[in-house]
Protein backbone atom coordinates (compact mmCIF):
# COMPACT_ATOMS: atom_id res chain seq x y z
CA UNK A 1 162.66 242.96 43.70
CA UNK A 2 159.93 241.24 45.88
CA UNK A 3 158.93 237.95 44.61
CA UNK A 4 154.80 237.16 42.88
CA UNK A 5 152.25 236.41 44.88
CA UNK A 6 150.61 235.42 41.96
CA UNK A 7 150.29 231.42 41.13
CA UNK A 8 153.14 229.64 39.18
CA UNK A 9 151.55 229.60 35.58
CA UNK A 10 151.29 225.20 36.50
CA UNK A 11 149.06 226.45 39.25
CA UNK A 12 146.83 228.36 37.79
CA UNK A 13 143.76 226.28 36.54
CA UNK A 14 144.56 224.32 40.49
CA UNK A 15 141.65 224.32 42.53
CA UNK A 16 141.88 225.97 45.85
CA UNK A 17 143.22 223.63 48.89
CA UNK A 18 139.48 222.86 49.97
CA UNK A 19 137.73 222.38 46.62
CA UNK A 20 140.54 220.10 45.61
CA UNK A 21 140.36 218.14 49.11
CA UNK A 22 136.85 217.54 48.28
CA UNK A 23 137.52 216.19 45.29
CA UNK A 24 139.44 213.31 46.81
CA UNK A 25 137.50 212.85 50.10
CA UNK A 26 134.22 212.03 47.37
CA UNK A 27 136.63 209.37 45.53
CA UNK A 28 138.28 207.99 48.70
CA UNK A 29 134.90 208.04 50.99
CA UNK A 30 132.79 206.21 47.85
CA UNK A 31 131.67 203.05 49.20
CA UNK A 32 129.81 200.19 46.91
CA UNK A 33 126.54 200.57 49.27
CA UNK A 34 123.88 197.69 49.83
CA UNK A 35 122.71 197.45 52.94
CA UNK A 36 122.47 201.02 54.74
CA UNK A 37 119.71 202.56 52.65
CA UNK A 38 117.20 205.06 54.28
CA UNK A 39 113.51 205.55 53.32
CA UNK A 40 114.20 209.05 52.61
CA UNK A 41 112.95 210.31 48.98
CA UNK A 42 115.52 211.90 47.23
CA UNK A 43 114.52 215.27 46.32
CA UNK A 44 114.35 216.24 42.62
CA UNK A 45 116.81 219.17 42.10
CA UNK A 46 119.47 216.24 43.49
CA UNK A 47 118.88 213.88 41.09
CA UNK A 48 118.82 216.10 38.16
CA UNK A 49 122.07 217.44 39.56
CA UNK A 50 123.99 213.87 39.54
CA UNK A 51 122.93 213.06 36.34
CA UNK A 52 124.02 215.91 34.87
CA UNK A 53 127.14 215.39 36.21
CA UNK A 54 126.93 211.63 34.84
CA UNK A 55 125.91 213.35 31.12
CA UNK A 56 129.27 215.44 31.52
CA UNK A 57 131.22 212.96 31.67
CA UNK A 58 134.17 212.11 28.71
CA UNK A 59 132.30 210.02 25.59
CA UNK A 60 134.60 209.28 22.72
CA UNK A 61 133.92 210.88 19.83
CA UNK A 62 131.60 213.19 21.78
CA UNK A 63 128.85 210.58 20.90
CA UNK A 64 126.91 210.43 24.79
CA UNK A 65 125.85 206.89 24.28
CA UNK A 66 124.48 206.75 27.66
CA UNK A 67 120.47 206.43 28.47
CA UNK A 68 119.32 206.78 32.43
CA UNK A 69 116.66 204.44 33.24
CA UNK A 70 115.13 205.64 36.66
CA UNK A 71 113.54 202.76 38.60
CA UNK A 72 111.11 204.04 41.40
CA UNK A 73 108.14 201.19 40.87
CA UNK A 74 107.87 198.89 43.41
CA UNK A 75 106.84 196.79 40.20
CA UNK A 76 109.33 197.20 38.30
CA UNK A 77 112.25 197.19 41.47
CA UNK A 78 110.11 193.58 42.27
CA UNK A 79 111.12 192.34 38.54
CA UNK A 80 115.06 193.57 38.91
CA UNK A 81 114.93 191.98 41.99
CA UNK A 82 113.42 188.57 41.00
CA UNK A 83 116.52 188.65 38.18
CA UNK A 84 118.86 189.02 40.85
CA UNK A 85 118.08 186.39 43.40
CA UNK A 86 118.16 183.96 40.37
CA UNK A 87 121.54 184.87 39.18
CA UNK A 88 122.71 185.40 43.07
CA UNK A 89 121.73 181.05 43.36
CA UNK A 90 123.35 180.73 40.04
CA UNK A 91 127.07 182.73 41.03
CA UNK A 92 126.82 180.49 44.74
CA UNK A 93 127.44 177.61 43.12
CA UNK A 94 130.30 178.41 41.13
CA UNK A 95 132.17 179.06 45.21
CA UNK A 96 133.34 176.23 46.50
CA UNK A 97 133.56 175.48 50.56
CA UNK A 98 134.23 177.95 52.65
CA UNK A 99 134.09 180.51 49.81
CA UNK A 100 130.67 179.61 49.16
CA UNK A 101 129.60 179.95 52.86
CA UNK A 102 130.72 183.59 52.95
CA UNK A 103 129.54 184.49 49.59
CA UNK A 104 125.91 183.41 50.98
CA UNK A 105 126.64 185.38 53.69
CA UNK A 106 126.92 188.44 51.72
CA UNK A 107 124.60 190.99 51.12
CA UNK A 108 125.30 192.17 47.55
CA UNK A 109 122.17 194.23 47.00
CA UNK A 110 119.64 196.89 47.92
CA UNK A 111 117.16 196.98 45.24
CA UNK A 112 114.28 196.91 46.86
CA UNK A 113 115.68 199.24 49.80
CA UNK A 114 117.04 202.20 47.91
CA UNK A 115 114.72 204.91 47.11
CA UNK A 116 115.35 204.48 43.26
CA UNK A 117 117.12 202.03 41.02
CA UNK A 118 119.09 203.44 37.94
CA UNK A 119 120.24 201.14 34.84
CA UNK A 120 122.89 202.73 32.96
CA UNK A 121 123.22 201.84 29.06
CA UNK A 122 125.11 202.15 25.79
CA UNK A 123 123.42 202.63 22.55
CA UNK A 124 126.19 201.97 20.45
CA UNK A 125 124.89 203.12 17.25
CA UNK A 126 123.79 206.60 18.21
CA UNK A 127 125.96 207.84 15.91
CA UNK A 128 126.21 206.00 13.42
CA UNK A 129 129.07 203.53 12.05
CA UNK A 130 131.90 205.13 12.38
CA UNK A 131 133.00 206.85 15.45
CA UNK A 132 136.05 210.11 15.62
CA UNK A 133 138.11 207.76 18.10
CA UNK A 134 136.67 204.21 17.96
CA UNK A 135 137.59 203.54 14.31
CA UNK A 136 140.69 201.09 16.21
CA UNK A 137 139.16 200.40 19.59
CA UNK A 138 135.70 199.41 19.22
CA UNK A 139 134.87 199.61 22.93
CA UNK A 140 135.56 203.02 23.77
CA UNK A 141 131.78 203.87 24.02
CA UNK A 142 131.43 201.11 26.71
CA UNK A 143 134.38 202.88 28.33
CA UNK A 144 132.98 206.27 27.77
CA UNK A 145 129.84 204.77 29.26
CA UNK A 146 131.52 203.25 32.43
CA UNK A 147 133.01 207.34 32.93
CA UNK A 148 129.41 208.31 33.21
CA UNK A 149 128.86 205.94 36.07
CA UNK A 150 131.57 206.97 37.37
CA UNK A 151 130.88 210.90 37.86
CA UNK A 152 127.05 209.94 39.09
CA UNK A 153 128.88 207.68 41.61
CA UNK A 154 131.03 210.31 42.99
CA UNK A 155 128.36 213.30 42.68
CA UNK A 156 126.07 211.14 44.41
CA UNK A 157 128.31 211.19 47.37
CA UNK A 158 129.53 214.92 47.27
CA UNK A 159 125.41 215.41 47.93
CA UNK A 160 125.67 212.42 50.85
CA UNK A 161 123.82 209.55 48.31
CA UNK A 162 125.23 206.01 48.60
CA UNK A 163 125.13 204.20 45.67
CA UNK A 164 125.84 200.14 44.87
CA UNK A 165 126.48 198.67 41.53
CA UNK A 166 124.20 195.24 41.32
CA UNK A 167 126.02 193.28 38.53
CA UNK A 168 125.01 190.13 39.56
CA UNK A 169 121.88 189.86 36.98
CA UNK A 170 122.29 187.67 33.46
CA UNK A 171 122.01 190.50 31.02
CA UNK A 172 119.10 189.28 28.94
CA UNK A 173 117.12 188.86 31.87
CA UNK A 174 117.67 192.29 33.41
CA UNK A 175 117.18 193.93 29.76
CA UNK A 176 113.57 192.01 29.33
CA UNK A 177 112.48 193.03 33.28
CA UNK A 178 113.37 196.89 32.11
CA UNK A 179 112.18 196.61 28.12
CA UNK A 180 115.20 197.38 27.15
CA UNK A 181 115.83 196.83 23.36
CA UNK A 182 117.84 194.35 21.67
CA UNK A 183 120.63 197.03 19.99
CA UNK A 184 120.93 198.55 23.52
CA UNK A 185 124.02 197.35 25.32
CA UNK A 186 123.77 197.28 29.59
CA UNK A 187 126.37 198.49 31.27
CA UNK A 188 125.08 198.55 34.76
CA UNK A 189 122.09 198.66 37.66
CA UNK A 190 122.77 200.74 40.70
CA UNK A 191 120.82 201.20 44.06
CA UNK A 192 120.52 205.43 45.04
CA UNK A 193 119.74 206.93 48.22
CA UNK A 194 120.51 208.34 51.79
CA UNK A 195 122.22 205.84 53.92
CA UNK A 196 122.62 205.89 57.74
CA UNK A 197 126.29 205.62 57.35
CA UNK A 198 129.43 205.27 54.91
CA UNK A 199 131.95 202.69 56.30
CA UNK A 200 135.20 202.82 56.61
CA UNK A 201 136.41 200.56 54.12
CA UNK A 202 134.45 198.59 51.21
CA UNK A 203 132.60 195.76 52.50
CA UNK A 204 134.42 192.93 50.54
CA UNK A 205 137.56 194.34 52.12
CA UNK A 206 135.90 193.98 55.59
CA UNK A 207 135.06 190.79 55.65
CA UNK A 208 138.15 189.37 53.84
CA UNK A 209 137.39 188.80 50.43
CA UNK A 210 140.45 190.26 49.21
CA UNK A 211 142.77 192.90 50.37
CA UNK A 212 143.16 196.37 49.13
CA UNK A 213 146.48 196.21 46.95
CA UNK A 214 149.33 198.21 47.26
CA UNK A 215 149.47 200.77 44.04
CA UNK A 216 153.18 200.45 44.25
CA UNK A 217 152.99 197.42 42.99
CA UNK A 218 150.72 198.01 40.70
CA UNK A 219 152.76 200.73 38.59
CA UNK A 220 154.96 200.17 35.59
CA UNK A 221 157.58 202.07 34.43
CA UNK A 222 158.43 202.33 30.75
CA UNK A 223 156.94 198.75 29.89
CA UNK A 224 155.14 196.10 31.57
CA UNK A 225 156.52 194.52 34.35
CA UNK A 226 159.53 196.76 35.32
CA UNK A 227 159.10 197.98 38.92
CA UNK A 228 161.36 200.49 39.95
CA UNK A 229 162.07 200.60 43.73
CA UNK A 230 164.33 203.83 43.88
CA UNK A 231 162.03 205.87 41.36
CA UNK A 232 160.82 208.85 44.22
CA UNK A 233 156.96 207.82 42.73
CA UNK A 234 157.39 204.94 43.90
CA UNK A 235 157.90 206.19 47.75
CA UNK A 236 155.59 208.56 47.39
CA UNK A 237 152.85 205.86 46.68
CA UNK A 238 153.61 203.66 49.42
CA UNK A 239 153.87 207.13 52.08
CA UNK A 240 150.41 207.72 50.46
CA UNK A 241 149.03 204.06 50.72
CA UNK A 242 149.93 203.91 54.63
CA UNK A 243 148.06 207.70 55.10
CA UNK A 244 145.06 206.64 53.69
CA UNK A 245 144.98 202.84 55.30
């Protein structure tokens, strides 16, 4: 008897190689982008396509608390930015030395560069009280929120859109610059558009901030704390950290 061609029932919901190759060169290739924004408009039938992806992403209790604020105004991207630079002197001072110099020397921003600004929130009350899923972990909507960043950031650069999350702002002030109400929780402001290049490796990594960990020794097994050298995941993780650098 010849043996199936046919998938091994595990495989077959898999993508094929390429689609799921994609998948990781968008999460792997994402950069936090501030200072290699284009002019270039981004077309319409792009955006609408990211932030759909952003709206499909996992909300607990299926409650979508998200709202999209689209910043194109050179007004309004003037106001964001004047919240910034005030918060920017504020977080300087709290570096001390030579940590302070480099921190100045940062660029941590491109709101007035990118093509359009978006300010994700959470209205935590959408659905009223009590939330299927949140009834013991009252954050889970901020979480659910933070997934929907996380699919526009990687749909953004499947359709070659850098994006940068500003969160250097002092919440009230960002929320009065936008209007945004009282009740209405921010989760983030991010810089969109074409870039002349994605680097290599996140900025802060670049310039020594702070060094990529390695994920082996970031993983538990069984309880927290208890590495476990000869586990094969463990091998595997460490083969995997020195492919991808």
């Amino acid at each position: 008897m010849s043996m199936s061609s046919d998938p091994a029932p595990h495989d077959v919901h898999a993508f094929s190689d390429s689609e799921r190759e994609a998948v990781y060169r968008a999460i792997h290739s994402r950069r936090d982008v501030r200072s290699q924004f284009l002019p270039k408009p981004v077309p319409v039938d792009v955006l609408s396509r990211i932030l759909h992806a952003a709206h499909h992403a996992p909300s607990v209790g299926f409650m979508q608390p998200w709202n999209f604020i689209i910043v194109e105004s050179p007004e309004t991207k003037r106001r964001v930015h004047e919240a910034f630079e005030r918060a920017n002197r504020e977080a300087a001072e709290k570096f001390a030395g030579d940590r302070q110099e480099l921190y100045r020397s940062l660029k941590l921003e491109g709101i007035l560069e990118a093509p359009i600004g978006i300010c994700v929130t959470c209205d935590r009350g959408r659905t009223g009280p009590v939330v299927l899923g949140r009834t013991h972990m009252p954050t889970m909507d901020l979480y659910s929120s933070v997934c929907a960043v996380q699919n526009l950031w990687l749909a953004a650069r499947a359709e070659g859109l850098g994006m940068g999350w500003v969160s250097i702002f002092s919440p009230e002030v960002l929320q009065q610059a936008l209007a945004i109400p009282e009740h209405i929780t921010l989760i983030g402001y991010f810089c969109l558009g074409y870039v002349s290049a994605f680097k290599a490796k996140p900025d802060l990594e670049t310039v020594g901030w702070l060094p990529r960990a390695p994920l082996e020794e970031l993983v538990y097994f069984d309880h927290w704390g208890q590495s476990d050298a000869a586990h094969p995941l463990t091998g595997h993780l460490r083969e995997r950290d020195e492919v991808l650098g």
